[in-house]
C-alpha atoms as a PDB file:
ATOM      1  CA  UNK A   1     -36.236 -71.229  55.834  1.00  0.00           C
ATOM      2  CA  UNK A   2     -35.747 -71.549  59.847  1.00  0.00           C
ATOM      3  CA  UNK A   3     -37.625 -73.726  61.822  1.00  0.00           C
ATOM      4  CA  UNK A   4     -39.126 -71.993  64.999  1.00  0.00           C
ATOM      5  CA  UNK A   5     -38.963 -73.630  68.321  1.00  0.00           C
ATOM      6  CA  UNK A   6     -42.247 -75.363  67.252  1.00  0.00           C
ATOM      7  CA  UNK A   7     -41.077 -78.068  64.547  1.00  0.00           C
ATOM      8  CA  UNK A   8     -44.339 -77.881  62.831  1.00  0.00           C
ATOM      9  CA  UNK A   9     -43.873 -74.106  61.897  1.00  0.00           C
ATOM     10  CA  UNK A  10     -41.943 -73.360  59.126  1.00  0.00           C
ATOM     11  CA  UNK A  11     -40.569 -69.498  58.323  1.00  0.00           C
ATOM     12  CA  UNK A  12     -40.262 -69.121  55.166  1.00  0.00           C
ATOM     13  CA  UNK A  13     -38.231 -65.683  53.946  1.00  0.00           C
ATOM     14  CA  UNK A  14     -39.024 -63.640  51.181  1.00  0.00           C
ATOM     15  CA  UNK A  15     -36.146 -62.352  48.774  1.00  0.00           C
ATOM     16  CA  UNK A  16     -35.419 -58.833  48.313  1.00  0.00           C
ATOM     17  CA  UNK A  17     -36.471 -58.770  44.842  1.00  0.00           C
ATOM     18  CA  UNK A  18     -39.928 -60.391  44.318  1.00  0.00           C
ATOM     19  CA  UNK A  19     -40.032 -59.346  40.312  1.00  0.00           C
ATOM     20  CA  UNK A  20     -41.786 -61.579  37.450  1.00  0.00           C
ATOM     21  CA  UNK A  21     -38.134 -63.436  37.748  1.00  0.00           C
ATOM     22  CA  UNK A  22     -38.884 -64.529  40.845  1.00  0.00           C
ATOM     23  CA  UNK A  23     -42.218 -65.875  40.595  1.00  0.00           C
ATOM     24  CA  UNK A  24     -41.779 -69.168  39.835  1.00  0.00           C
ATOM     25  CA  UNK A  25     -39.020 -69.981  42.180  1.00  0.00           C
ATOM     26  CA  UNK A  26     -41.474 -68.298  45.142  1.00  0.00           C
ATOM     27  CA  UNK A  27     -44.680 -70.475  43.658  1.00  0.00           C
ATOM     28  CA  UNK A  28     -42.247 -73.574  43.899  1.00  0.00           C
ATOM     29  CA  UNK A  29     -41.047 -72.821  47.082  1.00  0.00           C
ATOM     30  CA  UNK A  30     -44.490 -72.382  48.585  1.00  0.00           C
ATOM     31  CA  UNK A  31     -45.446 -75.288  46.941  1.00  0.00           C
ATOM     32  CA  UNK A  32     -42.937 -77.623  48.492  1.00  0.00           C
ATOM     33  CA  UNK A  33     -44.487 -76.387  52.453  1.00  0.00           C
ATOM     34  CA  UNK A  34     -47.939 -77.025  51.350  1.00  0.00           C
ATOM     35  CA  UNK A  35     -49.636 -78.717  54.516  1.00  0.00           C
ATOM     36  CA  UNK A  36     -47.165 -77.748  56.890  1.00  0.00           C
ATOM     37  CA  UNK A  37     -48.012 -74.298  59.440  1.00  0.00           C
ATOM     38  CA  UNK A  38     -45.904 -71.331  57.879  1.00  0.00           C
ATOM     39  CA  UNK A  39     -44.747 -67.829  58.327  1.00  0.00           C
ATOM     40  CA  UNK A  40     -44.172 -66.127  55.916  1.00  0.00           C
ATOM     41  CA  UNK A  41     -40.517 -63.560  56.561  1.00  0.00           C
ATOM     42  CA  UNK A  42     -41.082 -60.313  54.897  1.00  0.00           C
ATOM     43  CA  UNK A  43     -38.325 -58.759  56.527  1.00  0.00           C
ATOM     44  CA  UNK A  44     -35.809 -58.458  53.731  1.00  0.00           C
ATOM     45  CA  UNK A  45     -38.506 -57.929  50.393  1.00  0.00           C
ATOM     46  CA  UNK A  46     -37.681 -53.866  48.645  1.00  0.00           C
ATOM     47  CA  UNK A  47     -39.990 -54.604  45.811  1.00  0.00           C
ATOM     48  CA  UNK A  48     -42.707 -56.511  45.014  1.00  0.00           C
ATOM     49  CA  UNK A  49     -44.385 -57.149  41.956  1.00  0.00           C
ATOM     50  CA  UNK A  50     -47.704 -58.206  40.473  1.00  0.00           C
ATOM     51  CA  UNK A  51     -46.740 -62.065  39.313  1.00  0.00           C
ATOM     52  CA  UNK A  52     -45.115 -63.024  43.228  1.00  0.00           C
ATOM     53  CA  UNK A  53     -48.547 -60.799  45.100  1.00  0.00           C
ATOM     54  CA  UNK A  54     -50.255 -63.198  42.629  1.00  0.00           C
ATOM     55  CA  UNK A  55     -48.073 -66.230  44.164  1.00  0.00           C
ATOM     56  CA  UNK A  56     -48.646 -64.849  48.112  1.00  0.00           C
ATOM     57  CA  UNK A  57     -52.831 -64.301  47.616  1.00  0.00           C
ATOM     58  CA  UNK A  58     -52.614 -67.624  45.827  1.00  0.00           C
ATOM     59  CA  UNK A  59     -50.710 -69.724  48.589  1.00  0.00           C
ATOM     60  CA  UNK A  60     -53.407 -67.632  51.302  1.00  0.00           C
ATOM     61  CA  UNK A  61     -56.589 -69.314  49.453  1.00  0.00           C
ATOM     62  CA  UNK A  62     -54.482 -72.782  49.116  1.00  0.00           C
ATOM     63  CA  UNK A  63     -53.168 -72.803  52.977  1.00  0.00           C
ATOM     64  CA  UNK A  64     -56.999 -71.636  54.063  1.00  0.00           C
ATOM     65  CA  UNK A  65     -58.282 -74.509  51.376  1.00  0.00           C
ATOM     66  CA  UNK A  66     -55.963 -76.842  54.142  1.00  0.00           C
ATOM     67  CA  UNK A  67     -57.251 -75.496  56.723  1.00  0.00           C
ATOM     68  CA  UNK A  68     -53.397 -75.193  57.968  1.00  0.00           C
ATOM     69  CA  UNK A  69     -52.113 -72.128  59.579  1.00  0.00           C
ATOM     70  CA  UNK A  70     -50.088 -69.076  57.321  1.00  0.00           C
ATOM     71  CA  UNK A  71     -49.091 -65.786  58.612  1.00  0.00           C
ATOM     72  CA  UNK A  72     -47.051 -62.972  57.223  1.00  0.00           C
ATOM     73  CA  UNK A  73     -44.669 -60.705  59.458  1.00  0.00           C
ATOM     74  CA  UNK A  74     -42.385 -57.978  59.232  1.00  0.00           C
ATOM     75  CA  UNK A  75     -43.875 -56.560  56.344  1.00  0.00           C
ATOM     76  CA  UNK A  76     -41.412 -53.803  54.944  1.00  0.00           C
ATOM     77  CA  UNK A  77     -42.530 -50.180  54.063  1.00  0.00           C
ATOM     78  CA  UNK A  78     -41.348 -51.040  50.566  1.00  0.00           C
ATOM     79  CA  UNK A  79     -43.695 -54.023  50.577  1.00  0.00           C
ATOM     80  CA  UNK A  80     -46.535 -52.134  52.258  1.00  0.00           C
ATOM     81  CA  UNK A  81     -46.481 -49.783  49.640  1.00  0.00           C
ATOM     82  CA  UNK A  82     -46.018 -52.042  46.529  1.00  0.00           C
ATOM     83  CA  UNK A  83     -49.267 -53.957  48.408  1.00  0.00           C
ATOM     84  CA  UNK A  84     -50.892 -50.297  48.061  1.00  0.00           C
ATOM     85  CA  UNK A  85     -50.086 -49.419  45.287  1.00  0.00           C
ATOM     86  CA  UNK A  86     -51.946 -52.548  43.419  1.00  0.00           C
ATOM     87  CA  UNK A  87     -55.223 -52.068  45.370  1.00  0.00           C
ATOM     88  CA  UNK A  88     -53.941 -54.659  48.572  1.00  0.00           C
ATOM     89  CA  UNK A  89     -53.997 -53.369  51.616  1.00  0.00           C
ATOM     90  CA  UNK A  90     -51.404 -54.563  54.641  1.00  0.00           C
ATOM     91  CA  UNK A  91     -54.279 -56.072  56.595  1.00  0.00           C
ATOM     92  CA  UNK A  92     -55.761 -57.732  53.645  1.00  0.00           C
ATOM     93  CA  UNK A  93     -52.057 -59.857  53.488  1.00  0.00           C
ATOM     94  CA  UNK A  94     -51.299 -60.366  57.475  1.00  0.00           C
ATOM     95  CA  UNK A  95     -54.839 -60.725  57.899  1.00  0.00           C
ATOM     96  CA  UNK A  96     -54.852 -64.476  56.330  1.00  0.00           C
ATOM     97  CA  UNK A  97     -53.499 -66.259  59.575  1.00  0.00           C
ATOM     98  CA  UNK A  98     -55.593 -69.622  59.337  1.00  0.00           C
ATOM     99  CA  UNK A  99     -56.659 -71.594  61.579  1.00  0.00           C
ATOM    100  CA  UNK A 100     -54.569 -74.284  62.805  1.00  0.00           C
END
């Protein structure tokens, strides 16, 4: 995680390897910047599975629930197409920038 030049915005980047393995860790994670204005780094992410797009929706409906402000950017054309192929389309994900 790298702070951006505003210290209330977080970046918070995604592994490689979002598998059921790394589910918890990611649901953790998120959980510990609940409340704070975050992006979410999908620059680095080759595969994504159903437990972490579980984890991302979930953390969309709790950040919107804030009313605190969560983005998603540079979504990968690995992660674009795991997002596809389980019925989610890209704008459905980097939609969900909340209000801040």
């Amino acid at each position: 995680m790298t702070p951006q030049s505003d210290p209330s915005q977080r970046i918070f980047e995604l592994p490689a390897v979002l598998d059921f393995r790394a589910a918890t860790p990611l649901a953790e994670a998120l959980l510990a910047l609940r409340g704070t204005a975050l992006t979410i780094d999908a620059s680095r992410v080759e595969r994504i599975g159903g437990q972490c797009l579980q984890v991302l929706l979930s953390a969309q409906k709790t950040w919107s629930a804030d009313d605190a402000a969560l983005s998603f950017t540079n979504l990968t054309p690995a992660l674009v197409e795991g997002l596809r192929l389980m019925g989610i389309a890209e704008a459905d994900l980097a939609r969900e920038e909340m209000a801040q």
